[in-house]
N, C-alpha and C. Protein backbone atom coordinates (compact mmCIF):
# COMPACT_ATOMS: atom_id res chain seq x y z
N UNK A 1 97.89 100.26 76.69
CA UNK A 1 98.72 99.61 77.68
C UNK A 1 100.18 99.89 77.34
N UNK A 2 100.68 100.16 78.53
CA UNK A 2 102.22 100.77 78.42
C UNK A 2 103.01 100.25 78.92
N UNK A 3 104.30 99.50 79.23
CA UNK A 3 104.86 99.38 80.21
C UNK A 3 106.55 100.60 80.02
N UNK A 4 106.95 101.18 80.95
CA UNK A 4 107.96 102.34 80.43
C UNK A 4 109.03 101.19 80.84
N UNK A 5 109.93 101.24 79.83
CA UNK A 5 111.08 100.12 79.74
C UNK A 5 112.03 100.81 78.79
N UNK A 6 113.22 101.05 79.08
CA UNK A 6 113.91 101.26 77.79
C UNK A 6 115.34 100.13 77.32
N UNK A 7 115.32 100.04 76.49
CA UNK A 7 116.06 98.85 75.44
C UNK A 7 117.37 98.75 75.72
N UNK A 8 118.07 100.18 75.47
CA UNK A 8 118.98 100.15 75.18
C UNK A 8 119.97 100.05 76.82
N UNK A 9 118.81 100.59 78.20
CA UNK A 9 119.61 100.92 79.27
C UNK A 9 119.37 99.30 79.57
N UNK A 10 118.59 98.78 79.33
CA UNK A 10 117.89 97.42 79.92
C UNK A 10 117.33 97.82 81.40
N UNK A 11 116.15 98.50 81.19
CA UNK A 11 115.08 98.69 82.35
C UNK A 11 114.08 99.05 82.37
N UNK A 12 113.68 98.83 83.85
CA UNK A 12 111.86 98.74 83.36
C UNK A 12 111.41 99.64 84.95
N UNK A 13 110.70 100.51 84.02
CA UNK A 13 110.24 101.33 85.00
C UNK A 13 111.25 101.92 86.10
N UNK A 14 112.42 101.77 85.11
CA UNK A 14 114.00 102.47 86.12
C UNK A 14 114.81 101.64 87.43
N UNK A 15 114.06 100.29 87.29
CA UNK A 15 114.62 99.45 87.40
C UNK A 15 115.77 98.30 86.62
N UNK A 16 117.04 98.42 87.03
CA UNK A 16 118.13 98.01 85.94
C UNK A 16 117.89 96.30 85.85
N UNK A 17 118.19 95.82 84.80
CA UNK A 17 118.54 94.41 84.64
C UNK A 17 119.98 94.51 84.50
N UNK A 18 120.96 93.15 84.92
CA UNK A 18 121.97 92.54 84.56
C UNK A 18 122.80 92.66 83.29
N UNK A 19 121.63 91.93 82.41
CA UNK A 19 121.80 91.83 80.89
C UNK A 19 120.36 91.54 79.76
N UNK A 20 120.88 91.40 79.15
CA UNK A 20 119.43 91.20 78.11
C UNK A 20 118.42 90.23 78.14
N UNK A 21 119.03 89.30 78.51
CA UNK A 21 118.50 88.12 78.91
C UNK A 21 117.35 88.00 80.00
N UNK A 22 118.05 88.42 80.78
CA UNK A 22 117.10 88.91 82.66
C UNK A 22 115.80 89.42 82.18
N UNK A 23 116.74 90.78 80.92
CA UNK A 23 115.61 92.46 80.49
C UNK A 23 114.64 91.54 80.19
N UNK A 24 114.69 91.08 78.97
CA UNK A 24 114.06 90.18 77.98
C UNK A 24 112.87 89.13 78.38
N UNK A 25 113.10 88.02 79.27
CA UNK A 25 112.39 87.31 80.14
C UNK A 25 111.39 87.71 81.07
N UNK A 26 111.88 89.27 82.17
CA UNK A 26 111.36 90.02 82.98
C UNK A 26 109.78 90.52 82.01
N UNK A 27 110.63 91.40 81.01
CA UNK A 27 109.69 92.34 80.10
C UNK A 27 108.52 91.61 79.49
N UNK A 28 109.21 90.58 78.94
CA UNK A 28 108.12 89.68 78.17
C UNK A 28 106.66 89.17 79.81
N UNK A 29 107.68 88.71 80.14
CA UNK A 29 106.20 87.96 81.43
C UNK A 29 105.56 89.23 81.99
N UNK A 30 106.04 90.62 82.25
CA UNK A 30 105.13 91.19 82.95
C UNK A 30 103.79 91.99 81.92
N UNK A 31 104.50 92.04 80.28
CA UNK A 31 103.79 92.71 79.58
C UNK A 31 102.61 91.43 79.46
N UNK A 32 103.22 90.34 79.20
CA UNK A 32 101.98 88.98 79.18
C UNK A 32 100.51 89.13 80.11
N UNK A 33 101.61 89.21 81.92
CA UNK A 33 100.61 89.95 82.92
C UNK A 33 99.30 90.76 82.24
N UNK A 34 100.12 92.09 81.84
CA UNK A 34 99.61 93.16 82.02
C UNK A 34 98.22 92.89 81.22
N UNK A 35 98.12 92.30 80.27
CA UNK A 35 96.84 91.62 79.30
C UNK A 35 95.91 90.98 79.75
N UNK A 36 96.38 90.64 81.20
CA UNK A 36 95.21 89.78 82.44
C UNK A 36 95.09 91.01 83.01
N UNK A 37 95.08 91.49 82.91
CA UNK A 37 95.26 92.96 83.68
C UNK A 37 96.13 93.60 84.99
N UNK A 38 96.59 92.98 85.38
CA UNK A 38 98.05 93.04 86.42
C UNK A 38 98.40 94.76 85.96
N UNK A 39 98.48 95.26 86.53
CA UNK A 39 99.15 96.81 86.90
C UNK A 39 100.50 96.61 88.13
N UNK A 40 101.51 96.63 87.10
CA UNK A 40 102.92 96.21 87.98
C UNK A 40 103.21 98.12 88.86
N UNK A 41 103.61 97.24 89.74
CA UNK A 41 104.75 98.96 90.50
C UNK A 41 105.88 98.69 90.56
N UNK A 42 106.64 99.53 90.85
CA UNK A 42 108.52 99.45 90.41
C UNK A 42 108.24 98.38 91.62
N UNK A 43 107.91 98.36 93.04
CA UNK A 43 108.33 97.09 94.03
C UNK A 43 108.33 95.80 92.61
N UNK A 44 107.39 95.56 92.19
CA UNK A 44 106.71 94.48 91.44
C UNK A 44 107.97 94.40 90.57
N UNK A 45 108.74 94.95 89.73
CA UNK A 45 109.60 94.99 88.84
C UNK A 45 110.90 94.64 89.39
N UNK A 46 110.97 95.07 91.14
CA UNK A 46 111.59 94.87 91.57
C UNK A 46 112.17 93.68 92.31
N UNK A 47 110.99 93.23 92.53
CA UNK A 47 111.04 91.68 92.84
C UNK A 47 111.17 90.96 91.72
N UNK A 48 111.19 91.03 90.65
CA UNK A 48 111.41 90.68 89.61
C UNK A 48 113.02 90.49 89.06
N UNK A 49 113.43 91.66 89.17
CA UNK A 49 114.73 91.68 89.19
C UNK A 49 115.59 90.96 90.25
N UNK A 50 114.91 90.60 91.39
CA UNK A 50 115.21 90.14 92.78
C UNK A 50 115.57 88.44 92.37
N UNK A 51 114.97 88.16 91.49
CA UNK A 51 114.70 86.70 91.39
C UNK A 51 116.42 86.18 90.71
N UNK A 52 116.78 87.24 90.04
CA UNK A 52 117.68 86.81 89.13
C UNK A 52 119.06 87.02 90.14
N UNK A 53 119.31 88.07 90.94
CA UNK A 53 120.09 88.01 91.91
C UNK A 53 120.71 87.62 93.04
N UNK A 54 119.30 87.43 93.72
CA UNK A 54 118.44 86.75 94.82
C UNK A 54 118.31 85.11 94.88
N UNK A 55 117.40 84.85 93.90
CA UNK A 55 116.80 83.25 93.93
C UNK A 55 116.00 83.88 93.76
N UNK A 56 114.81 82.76 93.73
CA UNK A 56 113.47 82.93 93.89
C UNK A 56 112.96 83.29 95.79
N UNK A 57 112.10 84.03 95.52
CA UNK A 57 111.37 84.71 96.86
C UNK A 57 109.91 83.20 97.46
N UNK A 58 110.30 83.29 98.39
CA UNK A 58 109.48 82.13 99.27
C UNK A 58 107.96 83.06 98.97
N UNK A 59 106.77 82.47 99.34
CA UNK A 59 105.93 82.83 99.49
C UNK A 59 105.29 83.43 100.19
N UNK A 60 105.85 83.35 101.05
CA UNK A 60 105.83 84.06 102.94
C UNK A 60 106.30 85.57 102.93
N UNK A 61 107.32 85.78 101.81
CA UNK A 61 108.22 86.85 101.48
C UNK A 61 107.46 87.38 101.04
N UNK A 62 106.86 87.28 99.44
CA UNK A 62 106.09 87.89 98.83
C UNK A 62 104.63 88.88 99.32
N UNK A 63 104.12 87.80 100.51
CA UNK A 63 102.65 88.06 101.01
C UNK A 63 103.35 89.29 101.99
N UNK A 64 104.29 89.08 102.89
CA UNK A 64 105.12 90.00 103.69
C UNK A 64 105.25 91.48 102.87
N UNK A 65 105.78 91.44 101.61
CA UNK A 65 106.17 92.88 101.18
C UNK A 65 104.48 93.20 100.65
N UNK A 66 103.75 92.27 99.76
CA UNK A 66 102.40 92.98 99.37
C UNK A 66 101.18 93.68 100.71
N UNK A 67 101.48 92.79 102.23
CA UNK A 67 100.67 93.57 103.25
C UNK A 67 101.42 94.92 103.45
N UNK A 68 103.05 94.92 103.40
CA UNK A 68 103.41 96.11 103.46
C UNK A 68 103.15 97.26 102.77
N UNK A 69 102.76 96.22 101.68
CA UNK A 69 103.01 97.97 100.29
C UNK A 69 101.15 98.43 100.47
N UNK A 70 100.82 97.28 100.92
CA UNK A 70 98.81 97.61 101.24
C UNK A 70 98.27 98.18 102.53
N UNK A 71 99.39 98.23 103.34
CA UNK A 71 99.09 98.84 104.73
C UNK A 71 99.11 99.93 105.38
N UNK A 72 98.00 100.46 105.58
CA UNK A 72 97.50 101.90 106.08
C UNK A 72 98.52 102.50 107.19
N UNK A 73 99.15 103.79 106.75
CA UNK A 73 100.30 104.30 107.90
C UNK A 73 99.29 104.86 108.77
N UNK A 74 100.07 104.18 109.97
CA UNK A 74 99.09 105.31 111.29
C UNK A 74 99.84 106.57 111.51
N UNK A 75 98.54 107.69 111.85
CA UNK A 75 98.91 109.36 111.53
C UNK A 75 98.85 109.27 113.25
């Protein structure tokens, strides 16, 4: 199990944090995830980062971007 994060830029999966703090908190809970088995995508990291900028994301929001990121493009 991997998560690609680097230390020194403070990011995860090339997604930037703020400061160390954000890095730190972010990194720790998703690697925790990842042990339940959760397989994050940069969106996922990204909403993550969202929280600290943002607020917290309503629930309505969340279900909104996961049908998006799960929804079949019509050809």
């Amino acid at each position: 199990m991997y998560l690609e994060h680097d230390d020194q830029a403070l990011t995860i999966m090339g997604v930037p944090f703020r400061n160390e703090e954000e890095y730190r908190s972010s990194l720790n809970a998703i690697i925790n995830n990842m042990y339940e088995g959760f397989e994050p995508t940069v969106d996922d990291i990204k909403m993550s980062q969202e929280f600290y900028t943002q607020g917290p994301l309503s629930a309505e929001e969340i279900l909104k971007r996961v049908r998006a990121r799960n929804a079949v493009p019509n050809k």
